[in-house]
N, C-alpha and C. Protein backbone atom coordinates (compact mmCIF):
# COMPACT_ATOMS: atom_id res chain seq x y z
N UNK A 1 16.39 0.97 -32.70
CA UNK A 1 17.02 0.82 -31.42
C UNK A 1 17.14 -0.65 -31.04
N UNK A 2 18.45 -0.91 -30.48
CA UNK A 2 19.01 -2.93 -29.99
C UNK A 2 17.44 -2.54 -28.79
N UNK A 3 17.26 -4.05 -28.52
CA UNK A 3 16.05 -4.13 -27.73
C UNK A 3 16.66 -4.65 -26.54
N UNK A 4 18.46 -5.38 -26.58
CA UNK A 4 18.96 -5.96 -25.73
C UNK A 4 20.26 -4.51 -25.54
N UNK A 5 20.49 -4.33 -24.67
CA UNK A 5 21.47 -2.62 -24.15
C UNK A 5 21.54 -2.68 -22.89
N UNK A 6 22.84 -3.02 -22.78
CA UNK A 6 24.13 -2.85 -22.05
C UNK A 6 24.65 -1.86 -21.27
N UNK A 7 24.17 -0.99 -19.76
CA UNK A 7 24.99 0.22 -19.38
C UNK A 7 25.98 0.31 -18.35
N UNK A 8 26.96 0.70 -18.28
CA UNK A 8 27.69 0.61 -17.40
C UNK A 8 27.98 2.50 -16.65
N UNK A 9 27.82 2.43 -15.67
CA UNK A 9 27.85 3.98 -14.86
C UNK A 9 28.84 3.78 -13.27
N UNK A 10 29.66 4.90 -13.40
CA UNK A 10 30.32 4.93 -12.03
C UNK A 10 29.94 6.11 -11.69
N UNK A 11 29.83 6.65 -10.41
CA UNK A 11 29.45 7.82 -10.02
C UNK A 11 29.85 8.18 -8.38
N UNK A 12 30.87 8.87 -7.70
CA UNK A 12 30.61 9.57 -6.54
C UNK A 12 29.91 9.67 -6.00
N UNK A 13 29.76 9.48 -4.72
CA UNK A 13 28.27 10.27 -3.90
C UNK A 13 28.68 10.87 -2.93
N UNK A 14 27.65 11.55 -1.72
CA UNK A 14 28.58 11.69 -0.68
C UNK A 14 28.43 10.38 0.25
N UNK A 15 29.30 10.40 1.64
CA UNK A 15 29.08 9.32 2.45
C UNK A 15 27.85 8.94 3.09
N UNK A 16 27.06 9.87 3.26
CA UNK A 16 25.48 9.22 3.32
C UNK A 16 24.85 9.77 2.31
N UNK A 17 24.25 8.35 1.95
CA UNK A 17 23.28 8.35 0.91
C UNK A 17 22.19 7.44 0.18
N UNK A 18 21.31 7.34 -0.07
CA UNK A 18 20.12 6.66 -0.12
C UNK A 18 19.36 6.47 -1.41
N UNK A 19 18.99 5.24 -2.35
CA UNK A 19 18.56 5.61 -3.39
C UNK A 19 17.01 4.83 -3.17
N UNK A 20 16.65 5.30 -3.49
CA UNK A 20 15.18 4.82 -3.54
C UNK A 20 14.77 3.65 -4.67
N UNK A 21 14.13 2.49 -4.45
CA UNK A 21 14.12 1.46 -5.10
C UNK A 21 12.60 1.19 -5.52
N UNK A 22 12.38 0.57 -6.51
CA UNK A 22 10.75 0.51 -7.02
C UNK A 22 10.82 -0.38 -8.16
N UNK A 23 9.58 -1.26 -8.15
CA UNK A 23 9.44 -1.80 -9.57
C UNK A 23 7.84 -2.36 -9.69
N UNK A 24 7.67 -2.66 -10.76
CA UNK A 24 6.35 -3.50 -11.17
C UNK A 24 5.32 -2.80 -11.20
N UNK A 25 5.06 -1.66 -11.10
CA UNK A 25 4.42 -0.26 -10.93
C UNK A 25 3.07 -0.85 -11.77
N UNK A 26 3.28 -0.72 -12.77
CA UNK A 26 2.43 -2.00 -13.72
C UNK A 26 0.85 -0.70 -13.72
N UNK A 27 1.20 0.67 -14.21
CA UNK A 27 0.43 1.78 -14.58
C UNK A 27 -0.32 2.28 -13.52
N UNK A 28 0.13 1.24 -12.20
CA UNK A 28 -0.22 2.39 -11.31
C UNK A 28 0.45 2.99 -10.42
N UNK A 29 -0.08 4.49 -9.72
CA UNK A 29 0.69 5.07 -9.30
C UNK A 29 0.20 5.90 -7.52
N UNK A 30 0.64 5.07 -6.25
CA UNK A 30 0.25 5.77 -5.32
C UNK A 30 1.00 6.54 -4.69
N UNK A 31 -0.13 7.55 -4.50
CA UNK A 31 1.30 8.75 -3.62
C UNK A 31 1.63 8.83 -2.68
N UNK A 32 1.43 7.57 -1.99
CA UNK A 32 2.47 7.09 -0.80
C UNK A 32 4.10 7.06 -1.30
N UNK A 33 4.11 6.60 -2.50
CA UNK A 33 5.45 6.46 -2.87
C UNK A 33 6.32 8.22 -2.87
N UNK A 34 5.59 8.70 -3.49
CA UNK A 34 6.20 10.42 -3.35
C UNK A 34 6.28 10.34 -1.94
N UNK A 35 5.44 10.46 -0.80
CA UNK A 35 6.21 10.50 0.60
C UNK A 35 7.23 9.73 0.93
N UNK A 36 7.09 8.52 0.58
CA UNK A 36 8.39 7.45 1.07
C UNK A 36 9.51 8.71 0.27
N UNK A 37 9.98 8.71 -0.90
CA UNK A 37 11.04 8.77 -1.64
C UNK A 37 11.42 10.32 -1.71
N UNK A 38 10.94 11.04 -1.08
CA UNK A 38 10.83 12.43 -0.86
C UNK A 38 12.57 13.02 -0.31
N UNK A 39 13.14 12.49 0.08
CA UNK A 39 14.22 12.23 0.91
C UNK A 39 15.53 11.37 0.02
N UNK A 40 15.18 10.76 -0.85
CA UNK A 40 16.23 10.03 -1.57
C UNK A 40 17.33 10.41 -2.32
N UNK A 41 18.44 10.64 -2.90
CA UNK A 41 19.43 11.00 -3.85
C UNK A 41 19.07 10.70 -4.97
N UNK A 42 18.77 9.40 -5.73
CA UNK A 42 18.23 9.33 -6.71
C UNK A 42 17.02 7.82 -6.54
N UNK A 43 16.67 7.78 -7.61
CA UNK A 43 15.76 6.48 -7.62
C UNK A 43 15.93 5.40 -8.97
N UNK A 44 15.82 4.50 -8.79
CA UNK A 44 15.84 3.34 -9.66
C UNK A 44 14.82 2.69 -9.97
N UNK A 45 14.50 2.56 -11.28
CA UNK A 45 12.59 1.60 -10.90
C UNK A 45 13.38 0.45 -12.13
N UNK A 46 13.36 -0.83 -10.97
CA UNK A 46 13.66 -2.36 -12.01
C UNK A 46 12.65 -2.65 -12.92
N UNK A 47 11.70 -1.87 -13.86
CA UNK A 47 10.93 -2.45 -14.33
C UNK A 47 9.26 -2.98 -14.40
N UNK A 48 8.62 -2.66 -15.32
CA UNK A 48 7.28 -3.05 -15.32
C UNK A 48 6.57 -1.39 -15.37
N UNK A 49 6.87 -0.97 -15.54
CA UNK A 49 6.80 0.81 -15.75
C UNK A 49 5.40 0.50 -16.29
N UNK A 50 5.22 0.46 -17.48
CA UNK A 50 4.05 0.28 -18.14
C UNK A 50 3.46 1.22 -18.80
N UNK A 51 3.57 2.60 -17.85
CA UNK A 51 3.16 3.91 -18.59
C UNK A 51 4.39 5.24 -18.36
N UNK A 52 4.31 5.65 -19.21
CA UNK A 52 5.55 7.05 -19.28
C UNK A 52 5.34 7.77 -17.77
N UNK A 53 3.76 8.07 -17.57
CA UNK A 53 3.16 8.73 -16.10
C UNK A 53 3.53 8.85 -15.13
N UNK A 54 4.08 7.30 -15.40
CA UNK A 54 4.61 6.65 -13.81
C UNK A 54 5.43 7.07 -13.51
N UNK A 55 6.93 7.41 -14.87
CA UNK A 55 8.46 8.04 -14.95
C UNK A 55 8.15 9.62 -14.23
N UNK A 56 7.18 10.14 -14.98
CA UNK A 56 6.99 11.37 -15.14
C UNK A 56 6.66 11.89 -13.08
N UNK A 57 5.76 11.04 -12.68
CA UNK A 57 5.62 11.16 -11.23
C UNK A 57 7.04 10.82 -10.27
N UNK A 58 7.86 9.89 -10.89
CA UNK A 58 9.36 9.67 -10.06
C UNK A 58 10.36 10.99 -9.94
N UNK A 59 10.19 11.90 -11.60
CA UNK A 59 11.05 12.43 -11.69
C UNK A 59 10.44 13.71 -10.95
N UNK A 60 9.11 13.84 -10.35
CA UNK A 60 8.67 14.86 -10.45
C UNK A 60 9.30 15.19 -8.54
N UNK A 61 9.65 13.82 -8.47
CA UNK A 61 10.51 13.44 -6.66
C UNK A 61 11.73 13.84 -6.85
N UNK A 62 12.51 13.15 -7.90
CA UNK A 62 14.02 13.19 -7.63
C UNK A 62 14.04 13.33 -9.30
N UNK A 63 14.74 13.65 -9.99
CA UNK A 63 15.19 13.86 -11.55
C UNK A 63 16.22 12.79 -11.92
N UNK A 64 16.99 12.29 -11.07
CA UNK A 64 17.66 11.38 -10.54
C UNK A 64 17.14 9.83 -10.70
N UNK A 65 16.76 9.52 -12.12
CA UNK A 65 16.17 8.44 -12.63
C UNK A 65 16.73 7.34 -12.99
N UNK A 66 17.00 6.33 -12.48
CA UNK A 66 17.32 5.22 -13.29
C UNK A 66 16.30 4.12 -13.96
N UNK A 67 15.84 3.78 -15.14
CA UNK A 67 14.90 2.35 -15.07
C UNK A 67 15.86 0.93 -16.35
N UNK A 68 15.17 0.60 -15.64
CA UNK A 68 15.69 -0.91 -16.92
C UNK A 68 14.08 -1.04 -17.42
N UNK A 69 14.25 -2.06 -18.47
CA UNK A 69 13.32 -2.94 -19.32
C UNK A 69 12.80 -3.75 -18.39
N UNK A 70 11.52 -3.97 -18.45
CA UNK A 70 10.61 -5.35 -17.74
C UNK A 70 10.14 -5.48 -19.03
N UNK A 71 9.56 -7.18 -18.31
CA UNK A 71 8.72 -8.11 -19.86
C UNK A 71 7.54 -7.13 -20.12
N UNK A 72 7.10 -6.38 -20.11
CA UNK A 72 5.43 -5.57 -19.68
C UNK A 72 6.00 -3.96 -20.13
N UNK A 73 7.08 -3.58 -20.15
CA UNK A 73 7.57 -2.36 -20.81
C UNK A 73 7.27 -2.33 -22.61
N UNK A 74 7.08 -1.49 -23.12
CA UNK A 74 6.71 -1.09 -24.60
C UNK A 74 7.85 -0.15 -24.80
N UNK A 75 7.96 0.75 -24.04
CA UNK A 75 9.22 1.71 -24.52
C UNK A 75 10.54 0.77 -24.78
N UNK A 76 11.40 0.49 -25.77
CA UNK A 76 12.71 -0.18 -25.61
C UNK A 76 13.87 0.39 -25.15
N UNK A 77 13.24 1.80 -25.24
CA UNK A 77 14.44 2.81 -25.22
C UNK A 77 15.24 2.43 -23.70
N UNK A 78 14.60 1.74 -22.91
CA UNK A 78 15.23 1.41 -21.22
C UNK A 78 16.60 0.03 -21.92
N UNK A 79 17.23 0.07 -20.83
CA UNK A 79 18.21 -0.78 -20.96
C UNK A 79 18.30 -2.08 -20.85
N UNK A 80 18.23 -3.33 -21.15
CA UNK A 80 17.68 -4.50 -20.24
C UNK A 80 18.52 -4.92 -18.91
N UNK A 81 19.56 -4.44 -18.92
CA UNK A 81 20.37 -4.18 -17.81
C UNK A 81 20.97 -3.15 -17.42
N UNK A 82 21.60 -3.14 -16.14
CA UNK A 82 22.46 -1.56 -16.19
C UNK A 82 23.58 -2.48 -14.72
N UNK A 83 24.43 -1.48 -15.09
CA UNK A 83 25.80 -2.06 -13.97
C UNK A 83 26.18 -0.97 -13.90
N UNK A 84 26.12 -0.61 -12.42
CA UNK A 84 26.27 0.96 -11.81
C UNK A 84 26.97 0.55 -10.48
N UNK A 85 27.86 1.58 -10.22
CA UNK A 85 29.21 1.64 -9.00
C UNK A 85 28.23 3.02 -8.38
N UNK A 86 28.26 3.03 -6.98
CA UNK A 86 27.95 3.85 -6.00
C UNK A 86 28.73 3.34 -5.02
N UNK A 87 29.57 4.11 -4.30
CA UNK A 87 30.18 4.75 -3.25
C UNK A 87 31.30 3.00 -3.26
N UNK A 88 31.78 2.82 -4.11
CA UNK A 88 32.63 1.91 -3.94
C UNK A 88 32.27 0.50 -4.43
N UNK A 89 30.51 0.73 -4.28
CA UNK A 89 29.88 -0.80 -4.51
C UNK A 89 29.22 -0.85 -5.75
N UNK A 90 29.46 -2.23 -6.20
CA UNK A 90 28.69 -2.36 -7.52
C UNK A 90 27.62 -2.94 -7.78
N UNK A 91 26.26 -2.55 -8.52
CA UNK A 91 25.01 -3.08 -8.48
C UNK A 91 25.04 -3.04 -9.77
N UNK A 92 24.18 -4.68 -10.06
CA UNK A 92 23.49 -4.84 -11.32
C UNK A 92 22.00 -5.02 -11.13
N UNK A 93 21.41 -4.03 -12.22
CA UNK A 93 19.79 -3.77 -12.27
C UNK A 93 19.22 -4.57 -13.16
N UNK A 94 18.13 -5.74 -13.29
CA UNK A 94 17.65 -6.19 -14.49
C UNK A 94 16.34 -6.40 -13.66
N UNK A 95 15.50 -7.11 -14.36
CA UNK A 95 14.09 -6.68 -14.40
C UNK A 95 13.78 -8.42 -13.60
N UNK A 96 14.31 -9.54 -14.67
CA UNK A 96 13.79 -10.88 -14.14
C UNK A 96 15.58 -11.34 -13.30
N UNK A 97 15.24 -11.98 -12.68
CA UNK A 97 16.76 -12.73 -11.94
C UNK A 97 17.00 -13.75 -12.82
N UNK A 98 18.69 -13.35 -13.21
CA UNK A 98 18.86 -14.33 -13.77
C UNK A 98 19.08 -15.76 -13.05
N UNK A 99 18.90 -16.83 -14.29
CA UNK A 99 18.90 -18.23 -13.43
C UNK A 99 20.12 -18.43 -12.87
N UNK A 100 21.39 -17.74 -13.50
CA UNK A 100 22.67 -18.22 -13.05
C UNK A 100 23.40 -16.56 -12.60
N UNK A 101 23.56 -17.11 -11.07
CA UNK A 101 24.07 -15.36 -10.54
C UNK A 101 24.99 -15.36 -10.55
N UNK A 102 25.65 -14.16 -10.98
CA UNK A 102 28.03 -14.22 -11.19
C UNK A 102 27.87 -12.94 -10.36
N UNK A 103 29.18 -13.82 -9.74
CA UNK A 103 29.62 -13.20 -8.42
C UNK A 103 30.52 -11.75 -9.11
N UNK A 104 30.37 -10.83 -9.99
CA UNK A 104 31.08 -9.66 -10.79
C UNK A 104 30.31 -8.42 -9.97
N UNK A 105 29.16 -8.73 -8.99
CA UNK A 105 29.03 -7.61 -8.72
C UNK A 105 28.49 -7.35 -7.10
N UNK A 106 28.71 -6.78 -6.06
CA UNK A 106 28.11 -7.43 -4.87
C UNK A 106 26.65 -7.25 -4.89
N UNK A 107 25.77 -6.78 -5.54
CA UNK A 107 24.37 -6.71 -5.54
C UNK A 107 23.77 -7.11 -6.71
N UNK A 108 22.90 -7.93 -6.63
CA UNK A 108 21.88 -7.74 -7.72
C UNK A 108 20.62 -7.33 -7.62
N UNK A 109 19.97 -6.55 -7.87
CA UNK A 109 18.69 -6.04 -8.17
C UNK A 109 18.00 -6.18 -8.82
N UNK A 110 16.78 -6.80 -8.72
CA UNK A 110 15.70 -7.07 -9.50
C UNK A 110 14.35 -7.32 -9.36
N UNK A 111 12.92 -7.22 -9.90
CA UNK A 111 11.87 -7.52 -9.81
C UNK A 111 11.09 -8.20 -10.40
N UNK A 112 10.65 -8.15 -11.22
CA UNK A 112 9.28 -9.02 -11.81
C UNK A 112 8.38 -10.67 -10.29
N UNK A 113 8.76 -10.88 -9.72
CA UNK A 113 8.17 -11.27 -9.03
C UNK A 113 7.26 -11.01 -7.84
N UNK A 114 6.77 -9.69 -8.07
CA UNK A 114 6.06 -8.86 -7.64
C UNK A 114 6.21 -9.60 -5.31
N UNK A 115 7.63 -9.63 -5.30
CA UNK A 115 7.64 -10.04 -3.77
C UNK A 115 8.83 -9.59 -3.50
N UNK A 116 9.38 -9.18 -2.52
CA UNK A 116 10.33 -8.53 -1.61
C UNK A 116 11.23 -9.21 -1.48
N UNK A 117 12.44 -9.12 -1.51
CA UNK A 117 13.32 -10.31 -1.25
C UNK A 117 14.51 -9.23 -0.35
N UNK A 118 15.13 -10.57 0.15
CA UNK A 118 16.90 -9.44 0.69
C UNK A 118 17.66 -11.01 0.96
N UNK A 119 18.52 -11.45 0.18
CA UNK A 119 19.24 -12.24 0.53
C UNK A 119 20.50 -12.06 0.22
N UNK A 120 21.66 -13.10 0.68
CA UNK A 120 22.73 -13.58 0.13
C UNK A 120 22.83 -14.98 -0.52
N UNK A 121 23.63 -14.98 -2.01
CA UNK A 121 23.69 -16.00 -2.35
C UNK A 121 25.06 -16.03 -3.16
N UNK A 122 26.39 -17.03 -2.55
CA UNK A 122 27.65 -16.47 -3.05
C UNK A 122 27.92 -15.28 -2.86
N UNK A 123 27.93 -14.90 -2.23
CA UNK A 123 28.47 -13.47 -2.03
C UNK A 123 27.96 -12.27 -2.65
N UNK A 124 27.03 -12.45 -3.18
CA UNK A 124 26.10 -11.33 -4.11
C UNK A 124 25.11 -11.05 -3.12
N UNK A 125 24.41 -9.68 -3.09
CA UNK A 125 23.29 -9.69 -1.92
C UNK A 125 22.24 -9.27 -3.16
N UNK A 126 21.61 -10.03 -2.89
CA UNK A 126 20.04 -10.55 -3.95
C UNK A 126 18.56 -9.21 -3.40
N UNK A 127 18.10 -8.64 -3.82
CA UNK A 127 17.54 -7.35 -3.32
C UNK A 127 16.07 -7.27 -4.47
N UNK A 128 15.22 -7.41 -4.02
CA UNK A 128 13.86 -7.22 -4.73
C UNK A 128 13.05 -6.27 -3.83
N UNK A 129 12.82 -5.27 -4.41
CA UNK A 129 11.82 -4.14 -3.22
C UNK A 129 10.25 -4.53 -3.39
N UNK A 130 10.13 -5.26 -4.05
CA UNK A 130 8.23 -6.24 -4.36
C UNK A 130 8.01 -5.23 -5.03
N UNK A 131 6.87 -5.05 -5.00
CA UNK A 131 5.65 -4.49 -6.74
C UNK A 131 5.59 -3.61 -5.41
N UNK A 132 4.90 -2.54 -6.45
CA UNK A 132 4.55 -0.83 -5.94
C UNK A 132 2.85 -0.78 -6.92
N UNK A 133 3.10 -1.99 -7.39
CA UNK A 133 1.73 -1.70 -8.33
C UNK A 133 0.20 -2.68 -8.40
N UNK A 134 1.08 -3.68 -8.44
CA UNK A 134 0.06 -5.06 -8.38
C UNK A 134 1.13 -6.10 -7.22
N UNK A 135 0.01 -6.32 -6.66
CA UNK A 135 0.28 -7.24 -5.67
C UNK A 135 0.12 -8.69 -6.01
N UNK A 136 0.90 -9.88 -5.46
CA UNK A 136 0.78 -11.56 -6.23
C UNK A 136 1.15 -12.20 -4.95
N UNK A 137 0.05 -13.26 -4.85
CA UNK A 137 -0.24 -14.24 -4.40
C UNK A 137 -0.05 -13.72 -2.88
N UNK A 138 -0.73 -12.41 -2.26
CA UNK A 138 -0.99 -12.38 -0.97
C UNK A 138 0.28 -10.96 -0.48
N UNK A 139 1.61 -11.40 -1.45
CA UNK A 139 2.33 -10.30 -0.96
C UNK A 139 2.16 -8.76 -1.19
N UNK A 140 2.43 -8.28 0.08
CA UNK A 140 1.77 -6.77 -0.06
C UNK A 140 2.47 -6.01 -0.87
N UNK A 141 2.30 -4.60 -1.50
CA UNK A 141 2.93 -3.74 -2.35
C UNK A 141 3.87 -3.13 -1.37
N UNK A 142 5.35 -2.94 -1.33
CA UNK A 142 5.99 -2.23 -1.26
C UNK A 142 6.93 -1.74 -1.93
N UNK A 143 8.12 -0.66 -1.72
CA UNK A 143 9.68 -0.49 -2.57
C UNK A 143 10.30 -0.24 -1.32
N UNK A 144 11.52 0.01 -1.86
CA UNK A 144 12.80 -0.58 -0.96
C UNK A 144 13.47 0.39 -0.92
N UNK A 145 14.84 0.51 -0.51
CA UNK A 145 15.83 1.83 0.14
C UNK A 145 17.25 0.78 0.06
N UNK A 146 18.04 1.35 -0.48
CA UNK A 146 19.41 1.37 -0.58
C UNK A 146 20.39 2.39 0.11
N UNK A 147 20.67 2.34 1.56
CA UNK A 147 20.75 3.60 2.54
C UNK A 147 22.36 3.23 2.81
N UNK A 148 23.36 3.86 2.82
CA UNK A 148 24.97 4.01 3.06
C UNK A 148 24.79 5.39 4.37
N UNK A 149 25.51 4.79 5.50
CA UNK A 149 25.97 5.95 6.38
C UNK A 149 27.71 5.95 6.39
N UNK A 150 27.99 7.18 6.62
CA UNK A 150 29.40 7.25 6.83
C UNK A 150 29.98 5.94 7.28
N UNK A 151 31.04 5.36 6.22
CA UNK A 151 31.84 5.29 6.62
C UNK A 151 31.62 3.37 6.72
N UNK A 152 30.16 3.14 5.93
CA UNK A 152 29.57 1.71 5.78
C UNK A 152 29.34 1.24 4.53
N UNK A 153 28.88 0.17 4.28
CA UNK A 153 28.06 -0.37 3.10
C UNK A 153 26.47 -0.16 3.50
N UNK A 154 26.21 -0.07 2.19
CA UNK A 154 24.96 -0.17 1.51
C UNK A 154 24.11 -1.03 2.33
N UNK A 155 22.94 -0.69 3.01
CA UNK A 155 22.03 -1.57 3.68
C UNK A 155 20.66 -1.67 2.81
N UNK A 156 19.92 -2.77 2.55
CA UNK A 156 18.85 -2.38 1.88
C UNK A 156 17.71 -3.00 3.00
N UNK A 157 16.32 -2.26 2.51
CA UNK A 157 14.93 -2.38 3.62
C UNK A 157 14.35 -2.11 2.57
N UNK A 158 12.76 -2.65 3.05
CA UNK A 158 11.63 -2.25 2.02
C UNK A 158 10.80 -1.64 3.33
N UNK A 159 9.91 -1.43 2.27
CA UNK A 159 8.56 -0.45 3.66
C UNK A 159 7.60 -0.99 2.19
N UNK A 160 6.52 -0.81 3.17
CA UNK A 160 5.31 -1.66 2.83
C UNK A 160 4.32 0.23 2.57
N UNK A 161 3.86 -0.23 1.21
CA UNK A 161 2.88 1.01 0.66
C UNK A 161 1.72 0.94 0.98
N UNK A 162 0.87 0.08 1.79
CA UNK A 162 -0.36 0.49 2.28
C UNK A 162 -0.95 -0.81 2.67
N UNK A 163 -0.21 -0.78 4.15
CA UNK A 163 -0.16 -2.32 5.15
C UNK A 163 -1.59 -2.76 5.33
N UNK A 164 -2.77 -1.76 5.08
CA UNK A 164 -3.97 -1.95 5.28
C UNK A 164 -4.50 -2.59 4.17
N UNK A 165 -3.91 -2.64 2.89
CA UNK A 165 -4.97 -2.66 1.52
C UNK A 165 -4.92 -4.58 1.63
């Protein structure tokens, strides 16, 4: 199997709709996240999976799986990228941000920096939902939401997995 793989996906949805966002999981697994994502259309995890378990608990929410490759993944079988169209808009999924962002898609998605992000940069909206697994340098564990209501674009939010820990 190429260790470097390429996907491209278009898909329908209806006008509201919500995908659930996650990464850096990094073999562990709290079931706060099954309540957050309980509610979602499908889910996406950018990476850092670490154990099959972790897949196996997402799908056990939604079947509705997407993951890419992180540096810390062993399975290759994940994609190191993916470029996916929902409801008009296009998102690219990779694991580290690349150094140089092209404006080909309005979102990019990504994690390994185990911290939350939501920006714009050139016209791309830059989207990190932080670690769900291991926490770095103080920032708390959360994942994120990719939420469309009639008749809008794509808004993204994170929620924080356990504001106390």
């Amino acid at each position: 199997m190429p260790l470097l793989r390429f996907t491209k996906e278009r898909m329908k949805i209806p006008e509201n709709y919500t995908i659930g966002v996650i990464a850096d999981t990094h073999d562990r697994w709290l079931p706060r996240v099954a309540e957050l994502f309980k509610d979602v259309d499908e889910i996406w995890h950018l990476g850092d999976v670490c154990r099959e378990s972790i897949l196996d608990e997402l799908r056990a929410i939604n079947p509705k799986l997407t993951v890419v490759l992180g540096n810390n993944d062993f399975d290759l079988s994940y994609p190191l990228t993916l470029d996916l169209e929902r409801g008009g808009e296009k998102f690219h999924l990779v694991h580290i941000l690349p150094r140089r962002i092209m404006s080909t898609s309005d979102w990019l998605l990504f994690g390994h920096t185990h911290r939350a992000a939501d920006e714009m940069h050139n016209g791309v909206h830059l989207f990190n939902p932080g670690s769900a697994g291991r926490a770095n340098k103080g920032a708390p564990l959360s994942v994120g939401f990719l939420t469309r209501e009639k008749g809008k674009k794509f808004r993204a939010h994170t929620t924080l997995l356990a504001p106390d820990l």
